[in-house]
C-alpha atoms as a PDB file:
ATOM      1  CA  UNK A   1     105.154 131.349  86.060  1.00  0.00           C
ATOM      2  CA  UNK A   2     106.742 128.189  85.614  1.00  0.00           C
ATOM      3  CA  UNK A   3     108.805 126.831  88.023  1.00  0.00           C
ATOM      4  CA  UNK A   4     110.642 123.597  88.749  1.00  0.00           C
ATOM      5  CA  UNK A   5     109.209 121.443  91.886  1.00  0.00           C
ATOM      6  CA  UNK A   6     111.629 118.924  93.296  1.00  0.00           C
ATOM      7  CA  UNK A   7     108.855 116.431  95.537  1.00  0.00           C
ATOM      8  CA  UNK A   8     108.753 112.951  96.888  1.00  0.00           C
ATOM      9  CA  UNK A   9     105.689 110.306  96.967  1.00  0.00           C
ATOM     10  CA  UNK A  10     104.621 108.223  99.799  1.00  0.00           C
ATOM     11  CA  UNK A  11     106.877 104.550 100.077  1.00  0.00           C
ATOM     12  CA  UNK A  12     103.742 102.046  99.691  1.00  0.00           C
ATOM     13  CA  UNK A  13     104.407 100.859 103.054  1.00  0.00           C
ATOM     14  CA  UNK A  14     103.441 104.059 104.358  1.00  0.00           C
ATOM     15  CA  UNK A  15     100.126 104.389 102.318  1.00  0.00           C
ATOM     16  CA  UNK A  16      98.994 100.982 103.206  1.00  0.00           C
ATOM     17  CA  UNK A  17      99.255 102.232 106.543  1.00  0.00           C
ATOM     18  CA  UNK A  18      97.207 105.564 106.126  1.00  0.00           C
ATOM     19  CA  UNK A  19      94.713 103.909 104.300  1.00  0.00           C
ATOM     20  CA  UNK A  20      94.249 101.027 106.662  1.00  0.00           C
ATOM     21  CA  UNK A  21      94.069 103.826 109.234  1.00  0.00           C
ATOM     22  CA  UNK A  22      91.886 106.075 106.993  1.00  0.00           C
ATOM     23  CA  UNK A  23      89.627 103.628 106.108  1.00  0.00           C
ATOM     24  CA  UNK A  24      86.381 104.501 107.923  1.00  0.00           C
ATOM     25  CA  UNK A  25      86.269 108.041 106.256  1.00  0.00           C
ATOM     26  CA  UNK A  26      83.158 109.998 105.860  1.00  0.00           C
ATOM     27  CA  UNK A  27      81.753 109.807 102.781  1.00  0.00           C
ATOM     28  CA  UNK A  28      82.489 113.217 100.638  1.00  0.00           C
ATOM     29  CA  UNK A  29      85.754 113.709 101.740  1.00  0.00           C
ATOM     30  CA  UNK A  30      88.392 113.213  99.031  1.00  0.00           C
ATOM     31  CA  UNK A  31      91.465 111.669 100.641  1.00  0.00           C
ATOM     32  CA  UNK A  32      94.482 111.447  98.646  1.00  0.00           C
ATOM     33  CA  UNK A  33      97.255 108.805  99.222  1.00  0.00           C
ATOM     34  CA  UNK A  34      99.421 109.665  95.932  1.00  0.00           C
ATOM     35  CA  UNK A  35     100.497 113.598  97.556  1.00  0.00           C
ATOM     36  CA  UNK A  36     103.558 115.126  95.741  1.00  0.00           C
ATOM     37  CA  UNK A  37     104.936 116.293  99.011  1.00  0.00           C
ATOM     38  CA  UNK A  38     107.062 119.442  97.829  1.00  0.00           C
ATOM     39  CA  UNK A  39     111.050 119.611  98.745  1.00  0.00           C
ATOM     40  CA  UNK A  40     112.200 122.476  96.846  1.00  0.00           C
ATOM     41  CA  UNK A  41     110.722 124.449  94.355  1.00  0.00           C
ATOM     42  CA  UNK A  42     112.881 127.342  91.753  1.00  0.00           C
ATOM     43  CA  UNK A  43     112.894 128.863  88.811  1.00  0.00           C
ATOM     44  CA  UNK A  44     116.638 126.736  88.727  1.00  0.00           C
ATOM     45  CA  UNK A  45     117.134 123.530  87.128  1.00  0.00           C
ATOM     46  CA  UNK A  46     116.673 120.732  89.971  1.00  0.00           C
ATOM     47  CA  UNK A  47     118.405 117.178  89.878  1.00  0.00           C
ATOM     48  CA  UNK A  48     116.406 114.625  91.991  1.00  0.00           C
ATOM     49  CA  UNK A  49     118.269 112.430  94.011  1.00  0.00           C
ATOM     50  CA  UNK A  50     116.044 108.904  93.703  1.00  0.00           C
ATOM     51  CA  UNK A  51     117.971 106.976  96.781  1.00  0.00           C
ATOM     52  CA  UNK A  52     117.437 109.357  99.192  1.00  0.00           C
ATOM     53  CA  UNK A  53     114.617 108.069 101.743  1.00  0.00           C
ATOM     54  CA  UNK A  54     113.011 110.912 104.018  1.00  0.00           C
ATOM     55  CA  UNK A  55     111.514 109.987 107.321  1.00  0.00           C
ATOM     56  CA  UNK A  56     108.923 112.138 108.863  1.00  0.00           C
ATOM     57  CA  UNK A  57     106.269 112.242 112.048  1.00  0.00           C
ATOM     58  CA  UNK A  58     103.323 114.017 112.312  1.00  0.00           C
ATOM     59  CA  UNK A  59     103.254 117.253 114.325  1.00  0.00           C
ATOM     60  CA  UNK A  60      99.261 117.553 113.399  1.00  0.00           C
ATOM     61  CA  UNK A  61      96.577 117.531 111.122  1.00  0.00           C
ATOM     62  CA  UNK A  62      94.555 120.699 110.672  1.00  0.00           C
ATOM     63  CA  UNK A  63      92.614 123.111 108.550  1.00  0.00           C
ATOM     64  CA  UNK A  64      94.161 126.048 106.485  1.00  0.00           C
ATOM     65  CA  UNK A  65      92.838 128.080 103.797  1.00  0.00           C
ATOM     66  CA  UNK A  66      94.764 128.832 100.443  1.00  0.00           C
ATOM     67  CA  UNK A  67      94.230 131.878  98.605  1.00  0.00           C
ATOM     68  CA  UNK A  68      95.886 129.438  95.911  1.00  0.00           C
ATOM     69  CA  UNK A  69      93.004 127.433  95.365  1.00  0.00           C
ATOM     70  CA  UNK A  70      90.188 129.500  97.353  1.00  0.00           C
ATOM     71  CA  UNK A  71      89.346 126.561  99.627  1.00  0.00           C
ATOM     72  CA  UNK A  72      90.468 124.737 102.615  1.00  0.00           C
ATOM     73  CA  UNK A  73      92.749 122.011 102.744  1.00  0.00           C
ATOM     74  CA  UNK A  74      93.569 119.340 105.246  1.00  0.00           C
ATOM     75  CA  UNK A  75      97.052 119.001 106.229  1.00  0.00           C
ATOM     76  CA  UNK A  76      99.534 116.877 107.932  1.00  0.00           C
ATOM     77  CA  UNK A  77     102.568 119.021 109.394  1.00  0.00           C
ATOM     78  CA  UNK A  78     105.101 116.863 109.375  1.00  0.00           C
ATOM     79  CA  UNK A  79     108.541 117.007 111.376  1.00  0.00           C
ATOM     80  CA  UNK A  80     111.462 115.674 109.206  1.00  0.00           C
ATOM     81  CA  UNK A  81     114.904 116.945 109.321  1.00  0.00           C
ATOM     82  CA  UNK A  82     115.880 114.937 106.582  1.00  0.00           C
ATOM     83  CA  UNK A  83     113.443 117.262 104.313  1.00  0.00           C
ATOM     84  CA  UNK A  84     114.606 119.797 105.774  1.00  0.00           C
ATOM     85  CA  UNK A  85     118.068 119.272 105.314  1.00  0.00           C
ATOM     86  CA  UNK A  86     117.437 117.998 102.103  1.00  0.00           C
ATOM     87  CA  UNK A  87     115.954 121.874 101.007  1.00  0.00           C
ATOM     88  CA  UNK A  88     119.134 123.566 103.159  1.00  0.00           C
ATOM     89  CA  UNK A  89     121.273 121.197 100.842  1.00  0.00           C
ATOM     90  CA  UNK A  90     119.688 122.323  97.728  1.00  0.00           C
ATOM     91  CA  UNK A  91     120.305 125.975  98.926  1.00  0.00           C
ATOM     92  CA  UNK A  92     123.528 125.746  99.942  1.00  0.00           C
ATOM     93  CA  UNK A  93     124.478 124.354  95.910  1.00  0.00           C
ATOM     94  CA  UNK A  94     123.205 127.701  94.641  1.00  0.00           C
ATOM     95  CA  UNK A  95     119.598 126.874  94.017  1.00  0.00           C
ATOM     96  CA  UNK A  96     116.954 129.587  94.459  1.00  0.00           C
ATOM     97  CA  UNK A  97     113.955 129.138  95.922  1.00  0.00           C
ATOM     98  CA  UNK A  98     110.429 130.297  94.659  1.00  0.00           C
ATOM     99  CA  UNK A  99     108.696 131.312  97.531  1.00  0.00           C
ATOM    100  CA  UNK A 100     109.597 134.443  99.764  1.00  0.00           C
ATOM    101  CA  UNK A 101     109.250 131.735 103.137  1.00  0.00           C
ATOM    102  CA  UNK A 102     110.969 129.120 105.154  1.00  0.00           C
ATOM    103  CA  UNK A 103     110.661 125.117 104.445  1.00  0.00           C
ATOM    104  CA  UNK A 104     107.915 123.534 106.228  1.00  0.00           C
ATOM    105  CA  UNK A 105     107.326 119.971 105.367  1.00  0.00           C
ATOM    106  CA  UNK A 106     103.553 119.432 105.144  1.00  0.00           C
ATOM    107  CA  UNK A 107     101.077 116.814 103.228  1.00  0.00           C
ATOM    108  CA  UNK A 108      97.695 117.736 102.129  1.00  0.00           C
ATOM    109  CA  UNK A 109      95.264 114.951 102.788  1.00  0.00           C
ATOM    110  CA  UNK A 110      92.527 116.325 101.933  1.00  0.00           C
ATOM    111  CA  UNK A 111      93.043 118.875  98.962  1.00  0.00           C
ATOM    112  CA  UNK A 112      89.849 120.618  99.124  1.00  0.00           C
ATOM    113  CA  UNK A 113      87.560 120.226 102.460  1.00  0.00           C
ATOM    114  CA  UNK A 114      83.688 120.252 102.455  1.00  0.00           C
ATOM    115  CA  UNK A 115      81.529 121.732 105.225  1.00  0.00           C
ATOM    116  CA  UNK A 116      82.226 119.871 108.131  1.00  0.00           C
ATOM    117  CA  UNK A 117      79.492 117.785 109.581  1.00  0.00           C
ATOM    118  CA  UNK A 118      79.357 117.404 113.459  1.00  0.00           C
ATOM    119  CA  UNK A 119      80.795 113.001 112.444  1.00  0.00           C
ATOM    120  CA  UNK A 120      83.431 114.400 109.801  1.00  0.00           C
ATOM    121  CA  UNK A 121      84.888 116.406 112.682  1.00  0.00           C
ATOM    122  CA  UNK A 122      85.123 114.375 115.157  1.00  0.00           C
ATOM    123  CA  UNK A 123      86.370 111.668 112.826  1.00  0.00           C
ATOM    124  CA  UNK A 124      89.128 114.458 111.713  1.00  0.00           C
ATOM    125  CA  UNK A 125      89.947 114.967 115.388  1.00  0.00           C
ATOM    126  CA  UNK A 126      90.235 110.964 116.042  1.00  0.00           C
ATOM    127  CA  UNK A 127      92.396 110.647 112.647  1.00  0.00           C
ATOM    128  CA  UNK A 128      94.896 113.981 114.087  1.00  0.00           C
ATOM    129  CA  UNK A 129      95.377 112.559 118.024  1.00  0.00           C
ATOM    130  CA  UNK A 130      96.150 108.928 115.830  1.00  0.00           C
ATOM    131  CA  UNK A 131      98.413 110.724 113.821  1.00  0.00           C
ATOM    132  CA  UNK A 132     100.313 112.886 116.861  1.00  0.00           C
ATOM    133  CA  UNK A 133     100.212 109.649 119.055  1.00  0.00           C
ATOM    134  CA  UNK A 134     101.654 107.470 116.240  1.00  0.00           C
ATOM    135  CA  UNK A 135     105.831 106.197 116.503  1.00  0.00           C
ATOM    136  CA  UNK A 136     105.125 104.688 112.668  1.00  0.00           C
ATOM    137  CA  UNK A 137     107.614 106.701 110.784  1.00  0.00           C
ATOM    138  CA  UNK A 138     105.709 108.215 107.436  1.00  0.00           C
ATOM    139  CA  UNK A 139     108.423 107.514 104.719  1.00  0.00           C
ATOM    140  CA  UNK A 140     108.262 109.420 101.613  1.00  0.00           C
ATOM    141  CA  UNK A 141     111.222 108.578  98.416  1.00  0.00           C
ATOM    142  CA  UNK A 142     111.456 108.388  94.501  1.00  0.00           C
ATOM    143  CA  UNK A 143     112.441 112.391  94.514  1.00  0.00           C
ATOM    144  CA  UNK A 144     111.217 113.158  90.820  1.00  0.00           C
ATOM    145  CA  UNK A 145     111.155 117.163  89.649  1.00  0.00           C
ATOM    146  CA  UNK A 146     108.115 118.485  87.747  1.00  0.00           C
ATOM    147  CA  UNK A 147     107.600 121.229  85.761  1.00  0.00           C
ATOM    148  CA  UNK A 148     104.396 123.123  87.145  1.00  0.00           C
ATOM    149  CA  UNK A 149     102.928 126.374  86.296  1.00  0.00           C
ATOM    150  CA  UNK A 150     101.982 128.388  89.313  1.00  0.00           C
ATOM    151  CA  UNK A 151     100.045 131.463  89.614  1.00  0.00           C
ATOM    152  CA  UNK A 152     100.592 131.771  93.105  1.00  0.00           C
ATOM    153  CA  UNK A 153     102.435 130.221  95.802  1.00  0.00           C
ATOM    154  CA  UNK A 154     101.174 127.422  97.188  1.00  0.00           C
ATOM    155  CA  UNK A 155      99.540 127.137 101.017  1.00  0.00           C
ATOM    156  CA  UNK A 156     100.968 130.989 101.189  1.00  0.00           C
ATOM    157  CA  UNK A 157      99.173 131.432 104.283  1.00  0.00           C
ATOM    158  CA  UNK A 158     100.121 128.197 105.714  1.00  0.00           C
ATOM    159  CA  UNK A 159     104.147 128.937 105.331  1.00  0.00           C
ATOM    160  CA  UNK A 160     103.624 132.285 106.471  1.00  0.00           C
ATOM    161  CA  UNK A 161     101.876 131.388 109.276  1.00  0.00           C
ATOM    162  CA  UNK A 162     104.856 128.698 110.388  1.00  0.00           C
ATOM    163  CA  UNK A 163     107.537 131.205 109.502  1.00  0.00           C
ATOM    164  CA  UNK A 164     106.220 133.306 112.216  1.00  0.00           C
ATOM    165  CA  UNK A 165     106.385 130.744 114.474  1.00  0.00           C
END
């Protein structure tokens, strides 16, 4: 189906940081510091708002598997109520969302994670206490809407596993 995804990038102060912070990574894992973080997706036209700034903090980073892409991600959960308010905004104008859960702000780091080595974990578990530990503020911006065809929703069993939290 295709479906209209509202989503902000990450302000290039904020992926200097992560990749300064990033940089001793394992070889093989695929880090990616262009994300589309997703605000709102809908079967609804979308208008993107490019001056609105979002600040987040990172809750944690941690595996989950998607049924979406039959493979495990790495993802930052990220506290923002200006996402969030940005997606109760959106609904409150009428807009209908695509998926059957709740908002929860996330970025995947790593889009699809190899077998974990005994170094790539505990470089994983140095990079998530940084993260948790860390005042920086991650700023996303430049909300731009994309036309993407879906198949199934993405991270289901990630939002379905906050919802019931």
């Amino acid at each position: 189906m295709m479906l209209n995804t509202l989503y902000v990038v990450l302000e290039d102060g904020t992926r200097e940081y992560l990749q300064r912070m990033m940089g001793a990574a394992p070889d093989g894992l695929n880090l990616d510091f262009n994300p589309k973080i997703e605000l709102f997706t809908s079967p609804d036209t979308i208008t993107p708002d490019k001056r609105n700034i979002y600040n987040a903090r990172s809750i944690t980073f941690d595996m989950w598997y998607s049924g979406h892409i039959q493979a495990t991600s790495g993802l930052i959960v990220l506290d923002s109520p200006s996402m969030e308010s940005r997606y109760t905004e959106l609904l409150s104008e009428g807009q209908t969302p695509a998926w059957p859960y709740g908002y929860h702000p996330h970025y995947t780091l790593i889009p699809f994670v190899p077998p974990l080595k005994r170094h790539v974990r505990a470089w994983l578990n140095s990079i998530s206490n940084t993260l948790a530990e860390s005042d920086t503020p991650l700023i996303f911006g430049n909300e731009q809407v994309e036309v993407v065809e879906y198949t199934s929703p993405p991270n289901y069993e990630f939002n379905m596993i906050m919802d019931s939290r």
